[in-house]
Protein backbone atom coordinates (compact mmCIF):
# COMPACT_ATOMS: atom_id res chain seq x y z
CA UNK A 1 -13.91 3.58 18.56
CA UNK A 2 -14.65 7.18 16.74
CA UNK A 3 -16.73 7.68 13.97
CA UNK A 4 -13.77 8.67 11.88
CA UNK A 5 -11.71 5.66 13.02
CA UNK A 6 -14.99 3.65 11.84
CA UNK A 7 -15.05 5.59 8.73
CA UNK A 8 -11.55 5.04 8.06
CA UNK A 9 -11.99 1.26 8.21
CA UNK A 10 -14.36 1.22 6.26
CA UNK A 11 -12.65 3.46 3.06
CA UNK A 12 -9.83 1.17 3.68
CA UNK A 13 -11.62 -1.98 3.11
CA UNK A 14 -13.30 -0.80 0.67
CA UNK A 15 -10.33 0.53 -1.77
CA UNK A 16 -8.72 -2.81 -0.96
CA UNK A 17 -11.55 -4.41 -2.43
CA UNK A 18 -11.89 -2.34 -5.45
CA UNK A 19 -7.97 -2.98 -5.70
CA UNK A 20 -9.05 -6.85 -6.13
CA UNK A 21 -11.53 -6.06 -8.40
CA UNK A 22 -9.21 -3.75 -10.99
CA UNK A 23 -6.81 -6.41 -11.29
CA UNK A 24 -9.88 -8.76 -11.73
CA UNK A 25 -10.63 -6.43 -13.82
CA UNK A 26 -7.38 -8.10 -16.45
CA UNK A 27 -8.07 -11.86 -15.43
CA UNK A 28 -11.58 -11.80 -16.57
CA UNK A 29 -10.80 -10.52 -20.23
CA UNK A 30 -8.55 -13.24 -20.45
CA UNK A 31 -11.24 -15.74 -19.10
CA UNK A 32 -13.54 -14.55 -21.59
CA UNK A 33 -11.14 -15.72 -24.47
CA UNK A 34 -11.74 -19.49 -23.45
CA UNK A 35 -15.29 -19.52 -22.13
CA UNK A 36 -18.35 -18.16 -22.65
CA UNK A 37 -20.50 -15.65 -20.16
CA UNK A 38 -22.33 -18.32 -17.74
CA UNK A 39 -19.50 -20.73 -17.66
CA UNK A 40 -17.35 -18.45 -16.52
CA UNK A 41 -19.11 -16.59 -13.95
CA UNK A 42 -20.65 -19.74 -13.26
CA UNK A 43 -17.59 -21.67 -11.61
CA UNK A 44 -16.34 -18.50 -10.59
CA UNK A 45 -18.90 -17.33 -8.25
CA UNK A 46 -19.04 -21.19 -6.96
CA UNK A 47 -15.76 -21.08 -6.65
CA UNK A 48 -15.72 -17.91 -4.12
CA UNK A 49 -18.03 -19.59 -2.14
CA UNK A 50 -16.48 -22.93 -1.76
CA UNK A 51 -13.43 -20.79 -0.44
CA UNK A 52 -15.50 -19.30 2.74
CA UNK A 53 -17.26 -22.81 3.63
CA UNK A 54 -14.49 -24.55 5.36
CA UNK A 55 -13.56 -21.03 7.05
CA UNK A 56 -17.54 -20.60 8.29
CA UNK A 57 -17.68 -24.13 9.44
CA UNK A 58 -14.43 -24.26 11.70
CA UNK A 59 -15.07 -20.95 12.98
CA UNK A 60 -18.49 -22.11 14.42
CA UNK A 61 -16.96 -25.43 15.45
CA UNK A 62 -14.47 -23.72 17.37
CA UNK A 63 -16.35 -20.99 18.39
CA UNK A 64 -19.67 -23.29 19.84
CA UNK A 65 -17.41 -24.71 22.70
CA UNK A 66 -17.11 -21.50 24.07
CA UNK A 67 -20.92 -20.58 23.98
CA UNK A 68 -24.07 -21.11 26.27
CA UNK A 69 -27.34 -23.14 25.02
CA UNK A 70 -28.87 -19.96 24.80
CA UNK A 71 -26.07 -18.34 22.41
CA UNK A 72 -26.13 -21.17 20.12
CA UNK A 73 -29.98 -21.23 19.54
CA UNK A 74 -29.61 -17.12 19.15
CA UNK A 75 -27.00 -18.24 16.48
CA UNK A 76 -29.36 -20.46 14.63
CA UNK A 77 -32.11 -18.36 14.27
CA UNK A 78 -29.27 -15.75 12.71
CA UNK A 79 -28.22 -18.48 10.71
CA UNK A 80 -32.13 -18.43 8.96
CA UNK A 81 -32.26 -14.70 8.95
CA UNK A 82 -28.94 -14.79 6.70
CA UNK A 83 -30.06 -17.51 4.65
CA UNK A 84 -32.92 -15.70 3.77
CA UNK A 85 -31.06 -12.40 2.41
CA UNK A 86 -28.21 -14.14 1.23
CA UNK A 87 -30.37 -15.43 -1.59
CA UNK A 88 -32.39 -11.96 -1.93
CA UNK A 89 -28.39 -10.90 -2.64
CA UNK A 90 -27.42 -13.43 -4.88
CA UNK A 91 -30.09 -12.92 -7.01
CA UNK A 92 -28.93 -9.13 -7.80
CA UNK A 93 -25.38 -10.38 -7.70
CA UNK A 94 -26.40 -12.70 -10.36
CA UNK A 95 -27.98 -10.46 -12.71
CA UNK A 96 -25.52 -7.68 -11.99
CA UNK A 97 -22.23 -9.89 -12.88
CA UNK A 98 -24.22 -11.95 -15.97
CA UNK A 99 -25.98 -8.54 -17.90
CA UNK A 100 -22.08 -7.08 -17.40
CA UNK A 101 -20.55 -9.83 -18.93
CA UNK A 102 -22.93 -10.22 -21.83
CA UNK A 103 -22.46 -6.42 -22.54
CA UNK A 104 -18.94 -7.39 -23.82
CA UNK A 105 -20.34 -8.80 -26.81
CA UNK A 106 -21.84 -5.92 -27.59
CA UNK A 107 -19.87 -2.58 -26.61
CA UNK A 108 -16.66 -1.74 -25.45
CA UNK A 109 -15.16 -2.30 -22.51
CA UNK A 110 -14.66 1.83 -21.82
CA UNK A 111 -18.62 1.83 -21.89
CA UNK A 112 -19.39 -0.26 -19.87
CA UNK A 113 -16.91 0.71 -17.16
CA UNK A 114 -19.14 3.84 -16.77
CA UNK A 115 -22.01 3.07 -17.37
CA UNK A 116 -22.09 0.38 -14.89
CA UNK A 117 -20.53 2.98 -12.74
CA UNK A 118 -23.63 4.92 -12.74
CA UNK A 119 -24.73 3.05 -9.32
CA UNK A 120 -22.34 6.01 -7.69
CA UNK A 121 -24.82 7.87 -8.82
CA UNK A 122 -27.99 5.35 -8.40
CA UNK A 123 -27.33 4.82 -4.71
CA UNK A 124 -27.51 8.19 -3.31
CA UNK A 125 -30.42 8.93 -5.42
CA UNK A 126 -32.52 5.80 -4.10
CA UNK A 127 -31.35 6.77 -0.84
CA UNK A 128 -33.68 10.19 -1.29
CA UNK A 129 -36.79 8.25 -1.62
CA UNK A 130 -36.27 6.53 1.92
CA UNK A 131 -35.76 10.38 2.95
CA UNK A 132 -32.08 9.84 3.55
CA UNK A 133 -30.03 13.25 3.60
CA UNK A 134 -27.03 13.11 1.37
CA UNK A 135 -24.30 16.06 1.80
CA UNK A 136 -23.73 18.46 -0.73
CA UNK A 137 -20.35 17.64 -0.40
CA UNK A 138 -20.85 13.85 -1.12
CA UNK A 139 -23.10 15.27 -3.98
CA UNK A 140 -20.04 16.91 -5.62
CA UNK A 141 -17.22 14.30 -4.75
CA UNK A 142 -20.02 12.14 -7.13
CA UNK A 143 -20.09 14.34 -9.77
CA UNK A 144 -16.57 14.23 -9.72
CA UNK A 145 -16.37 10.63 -9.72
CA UNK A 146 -17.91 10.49 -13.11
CA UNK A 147 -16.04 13.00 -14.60
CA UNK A 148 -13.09 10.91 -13.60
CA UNK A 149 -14.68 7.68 -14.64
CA UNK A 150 -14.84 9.06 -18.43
CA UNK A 151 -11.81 10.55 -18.83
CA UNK A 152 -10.67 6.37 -18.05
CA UNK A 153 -13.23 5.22 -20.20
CA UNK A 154 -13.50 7.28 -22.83
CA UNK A 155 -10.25 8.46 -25.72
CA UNK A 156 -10.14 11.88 -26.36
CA UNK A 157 -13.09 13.51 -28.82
CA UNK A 158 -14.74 10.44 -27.76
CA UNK A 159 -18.71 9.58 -26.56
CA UNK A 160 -21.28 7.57 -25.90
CA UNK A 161 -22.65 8.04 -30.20
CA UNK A 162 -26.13 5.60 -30.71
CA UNK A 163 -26.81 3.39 -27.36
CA UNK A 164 -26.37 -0.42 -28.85
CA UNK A 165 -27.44 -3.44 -26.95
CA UNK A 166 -24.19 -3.39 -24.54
CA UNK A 167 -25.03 -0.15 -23.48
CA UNK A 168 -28.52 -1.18 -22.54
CA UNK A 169 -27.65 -4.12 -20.63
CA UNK A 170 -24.64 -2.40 -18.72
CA UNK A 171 -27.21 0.08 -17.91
CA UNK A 172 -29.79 -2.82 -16.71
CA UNK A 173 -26.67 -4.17 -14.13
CA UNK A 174 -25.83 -0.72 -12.53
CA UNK A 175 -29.37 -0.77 -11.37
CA UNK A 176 -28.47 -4.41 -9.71
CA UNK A 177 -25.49 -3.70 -8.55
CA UNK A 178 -27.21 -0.57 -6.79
CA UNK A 179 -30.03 -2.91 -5.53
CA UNK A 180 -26.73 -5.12 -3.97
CA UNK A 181 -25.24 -2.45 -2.66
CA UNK A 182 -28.67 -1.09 -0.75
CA UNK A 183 -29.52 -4.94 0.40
CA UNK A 184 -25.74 -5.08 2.21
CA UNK A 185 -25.88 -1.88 3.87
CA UNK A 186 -29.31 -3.23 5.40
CA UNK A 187 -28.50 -6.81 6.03
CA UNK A 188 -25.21 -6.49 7.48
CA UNK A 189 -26.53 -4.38 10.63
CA UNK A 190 -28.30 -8.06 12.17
CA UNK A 191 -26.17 -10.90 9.87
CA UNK A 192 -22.59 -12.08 10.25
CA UNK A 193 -20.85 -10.42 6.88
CA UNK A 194 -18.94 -13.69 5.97
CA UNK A 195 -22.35 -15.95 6.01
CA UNK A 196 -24.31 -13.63 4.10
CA UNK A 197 -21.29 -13.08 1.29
CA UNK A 198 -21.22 -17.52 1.15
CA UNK A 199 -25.39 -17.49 0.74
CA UNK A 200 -25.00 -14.56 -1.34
CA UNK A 201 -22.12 -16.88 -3.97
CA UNK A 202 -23.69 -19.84 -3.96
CA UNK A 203 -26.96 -19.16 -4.53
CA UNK A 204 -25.36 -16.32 -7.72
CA UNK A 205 -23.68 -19.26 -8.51
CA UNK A 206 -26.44 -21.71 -8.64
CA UNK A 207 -28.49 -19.64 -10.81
CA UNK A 208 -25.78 -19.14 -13.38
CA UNK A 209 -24.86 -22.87 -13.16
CA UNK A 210 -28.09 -23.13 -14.07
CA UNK A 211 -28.30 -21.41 -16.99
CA UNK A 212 -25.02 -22.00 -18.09
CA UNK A 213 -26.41 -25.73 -18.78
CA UNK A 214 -29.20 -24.33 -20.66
CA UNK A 215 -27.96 -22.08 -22.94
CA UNK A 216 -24.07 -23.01 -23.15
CA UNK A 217 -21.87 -26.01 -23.89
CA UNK A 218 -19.49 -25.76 -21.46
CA UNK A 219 -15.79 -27.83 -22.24
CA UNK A 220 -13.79 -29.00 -19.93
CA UNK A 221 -10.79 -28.02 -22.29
CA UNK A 222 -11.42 -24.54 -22.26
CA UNK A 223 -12.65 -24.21 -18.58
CA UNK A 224 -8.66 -25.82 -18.10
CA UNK A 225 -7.75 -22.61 -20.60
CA UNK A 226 -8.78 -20.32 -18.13
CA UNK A 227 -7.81 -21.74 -15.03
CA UNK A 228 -5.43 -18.95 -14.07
CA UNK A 229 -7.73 -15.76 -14.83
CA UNK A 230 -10.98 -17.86 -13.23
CA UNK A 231 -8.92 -18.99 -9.69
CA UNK A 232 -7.93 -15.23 -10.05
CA UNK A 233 -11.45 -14.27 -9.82
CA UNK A 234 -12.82 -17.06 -8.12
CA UNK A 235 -10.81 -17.00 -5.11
CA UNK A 236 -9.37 -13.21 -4.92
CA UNK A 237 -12.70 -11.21 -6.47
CA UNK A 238 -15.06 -12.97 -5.13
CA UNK A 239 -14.08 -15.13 -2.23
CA UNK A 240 -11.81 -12.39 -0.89
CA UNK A 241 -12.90 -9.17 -2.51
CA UNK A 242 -16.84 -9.31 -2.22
CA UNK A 243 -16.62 -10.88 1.23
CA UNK A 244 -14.72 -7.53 2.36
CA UNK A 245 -17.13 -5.10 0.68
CA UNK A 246 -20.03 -6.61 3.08
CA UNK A 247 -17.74 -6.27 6.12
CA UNK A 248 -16.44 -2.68 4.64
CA UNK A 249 -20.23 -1.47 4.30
CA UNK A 250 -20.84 -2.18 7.86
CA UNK A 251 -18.47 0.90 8.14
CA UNK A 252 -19.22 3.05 5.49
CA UNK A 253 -22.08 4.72 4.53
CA UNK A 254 -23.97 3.15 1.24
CA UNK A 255 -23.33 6.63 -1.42
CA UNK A 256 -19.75 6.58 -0.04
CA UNK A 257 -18.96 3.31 -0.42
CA UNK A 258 -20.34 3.00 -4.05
CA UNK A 259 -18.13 5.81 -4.96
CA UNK A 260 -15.08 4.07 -3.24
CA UNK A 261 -16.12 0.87 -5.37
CA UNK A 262 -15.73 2.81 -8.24
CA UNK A 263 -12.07 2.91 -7.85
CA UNK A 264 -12.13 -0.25 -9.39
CA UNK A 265 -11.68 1.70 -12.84
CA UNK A 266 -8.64 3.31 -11.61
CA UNK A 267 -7.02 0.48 -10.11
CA UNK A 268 -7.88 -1.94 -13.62
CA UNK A 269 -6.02 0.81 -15.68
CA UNK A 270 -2.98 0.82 -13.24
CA UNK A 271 -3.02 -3.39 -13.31
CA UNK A 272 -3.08 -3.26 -16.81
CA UNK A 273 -0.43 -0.75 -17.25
CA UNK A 274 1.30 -3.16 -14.70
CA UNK A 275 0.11 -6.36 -15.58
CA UNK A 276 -0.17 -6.20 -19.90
CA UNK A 277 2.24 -3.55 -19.89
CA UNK A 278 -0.32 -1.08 -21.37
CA UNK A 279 1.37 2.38 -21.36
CA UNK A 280 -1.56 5.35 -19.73
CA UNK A 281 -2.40 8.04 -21.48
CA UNK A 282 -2.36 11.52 -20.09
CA UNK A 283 -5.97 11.30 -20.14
CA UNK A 284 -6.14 8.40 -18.13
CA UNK A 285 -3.43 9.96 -15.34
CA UNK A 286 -6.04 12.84 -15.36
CA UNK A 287 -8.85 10.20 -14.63
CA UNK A 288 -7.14 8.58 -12.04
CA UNK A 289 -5.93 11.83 -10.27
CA UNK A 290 -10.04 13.03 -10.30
CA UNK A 291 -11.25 9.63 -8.70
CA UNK A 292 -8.77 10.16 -5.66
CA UNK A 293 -9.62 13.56 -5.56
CA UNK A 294 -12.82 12.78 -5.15
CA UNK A 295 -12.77 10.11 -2.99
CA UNK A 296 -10.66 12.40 -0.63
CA UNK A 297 -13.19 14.98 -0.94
CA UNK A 298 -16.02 12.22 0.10
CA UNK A 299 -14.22 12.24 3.46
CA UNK A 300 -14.54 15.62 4.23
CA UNK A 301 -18.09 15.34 5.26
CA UNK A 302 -17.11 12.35 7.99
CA UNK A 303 -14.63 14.63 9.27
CA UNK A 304 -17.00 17.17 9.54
CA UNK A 305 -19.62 15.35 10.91
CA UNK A 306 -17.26 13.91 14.00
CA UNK A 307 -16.09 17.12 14.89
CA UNK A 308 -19.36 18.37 15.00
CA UNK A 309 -20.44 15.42 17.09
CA UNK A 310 -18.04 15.80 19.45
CA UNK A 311 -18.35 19.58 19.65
CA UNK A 312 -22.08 18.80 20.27
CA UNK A 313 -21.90 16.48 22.93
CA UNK A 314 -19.34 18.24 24.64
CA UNK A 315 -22.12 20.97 25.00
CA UNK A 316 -24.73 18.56 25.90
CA UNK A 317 -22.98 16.90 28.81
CA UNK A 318 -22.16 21.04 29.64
CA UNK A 319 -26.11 21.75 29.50
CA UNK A 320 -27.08 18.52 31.71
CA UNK A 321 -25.17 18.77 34.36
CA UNK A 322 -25.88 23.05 34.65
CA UNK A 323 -29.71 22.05 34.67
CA UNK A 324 -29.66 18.96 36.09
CA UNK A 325 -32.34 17.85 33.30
CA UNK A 326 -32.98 14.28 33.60
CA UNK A 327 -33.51 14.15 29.77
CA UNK A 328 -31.23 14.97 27.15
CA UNK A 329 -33.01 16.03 23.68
């Protein structure tokens, strides 16, 4: 397979899962009108990991018959290694999801759409320190990316005014998220992508459980409330959706793929325009056609860099066999 038919998977994955997110997006503003924070992301998170259990354990059952003693004790020592970063994962998830859903109380949902959007922005930047080259081109699409992100955030004349405790702790889960979305992009290169998103829910889950006993009441009554938006959420954004954006990563460079998660704005607008029957404003068409412009622009650099890499090793395999060099540089 090419790199652009790898990098194609992986943008496609990737704006299927912010597709399950936008519409998520709707279900978990309903949720939020029968339960509080922790209960809801709580069961939800179980929830999405509950959904990949049964799937992980047939597949290995059925899969084991077909493999040596040797495979099988390979498997197990994966099995530890995933463990082991699932839980590094589900700690970030659960800070990331739980400081985003307590922002609601505080600020508006515009916001925090972009400022927990900043991670486009984070990711790259983090990426620097570890001496990792980002395009100019990627750079831009970015920067683009934001401007599109506030023209769906924000109404016209609109701004950000005094930062109020929302703000802050939207701000506080863009930095998890972009801690998440660093951890996948290393993790998923030596652990199955379905194990790791399971570890990465229950133990999320667990944690919120956990504090969802300590610092809520949660009714049975109201959990029934929300049944629709939470098996919305539970099974489709995180069961479904989350599980794809590890396997999508595998494909997709980390800055790219934060900006292609991003889409999730543009697809929540369009869901709710669907969905609540919320009529867009011009300024949120303009928003939306920005994000796909960027996100179109983001691809020009893979395109770039195959052609170039095939244009190069054409050349090399020319050089090789005119010097018969045993060693190619």
């Amino acid at each position: 397979m090419s790199k652009s038919q790898t990098s194609f998977k992986g943008v496609f994955i990737l704006l299927l899962t912010s597709f399950i997110w936008g519409i998520s997006f709707v279900s978990q503003s309903q949720g939020a009108e029968h339960v509080e924070p922790f209960t809801f992301m709580g069961v939800r998170t179980l929830m999405g990991a509950c959904v990949l259990l049964p799937f992980i354990l047939i597949r290995d059952k059925v899969s084991a018959k077909k493999m040596t003693d040797k495979e099988i004790a390979n498997r197990r020592v994966q099995n530890k290694r995933t463990i082991f970063y699932g839980m590094i994962m589900g700690v970030f998830l659960a800070c990331a999801t739980n400081f985003q859903q307590f922002a609601f109380n505080y600020s508006t949902a515009g916001k925090i759409a972009f400022i927990t959007a900043m991670y486009m922005f984070f990711v790259p930047l983090v990426g620097l320190f570890f001496r990792k080259r980002i395009p100019l081109i990627t750079w831009i699409a970015i920067i683009l990316g934001f401007v599109g992100i506030y023209f769906l955030s924000f109404a016209k004349g609109a701004g950000f005014g005094d930062l109020n405790k929302g703000d802050i702790l939207a701000f506080i889960c863009s930095l998890f998220f972009t801690g998440q979305i660093l951890l996948i992009e290393r993790f998923t290169k030596t652990c199955d992508g379905v194990k790791l998103s399971c570890v990465q829910f229950f133990t999320a889950g667990s944690i919120t459980f956990i504090l969802m006993l300590i610092f809520e009441e949660p009714r049975w009554v109201n959990i029934k409330a929300a049944a629709l938006p939470l098996l919305y959420s539970g099974l489709m954004s995180c069961g479904v959706a989350y599980t794809l954006q590890v396997v999508g990563q595998k494909y997709c460079e980390a800055s790219i793929a934060s900006l292609l998660m991003c889409m999730e704005s543009v697809f929540a607008v369009l869901s709710a325009a669907v969905l609540l029957h919320e009529r867009l404003t011009g300024r949120e068409i303009v928003g939306c056609l920005i994000m796909f412009g960027a996100i179109l622009l983001s691809q020009v650099t893979d395109i770039v860099k195959s052609r170039k890499g095939d244009k190069d090793n054409g050349t090399s395999s020319i050089e090789v066999s005119s010097t018969d060099s045993p060693t190619v540089d």
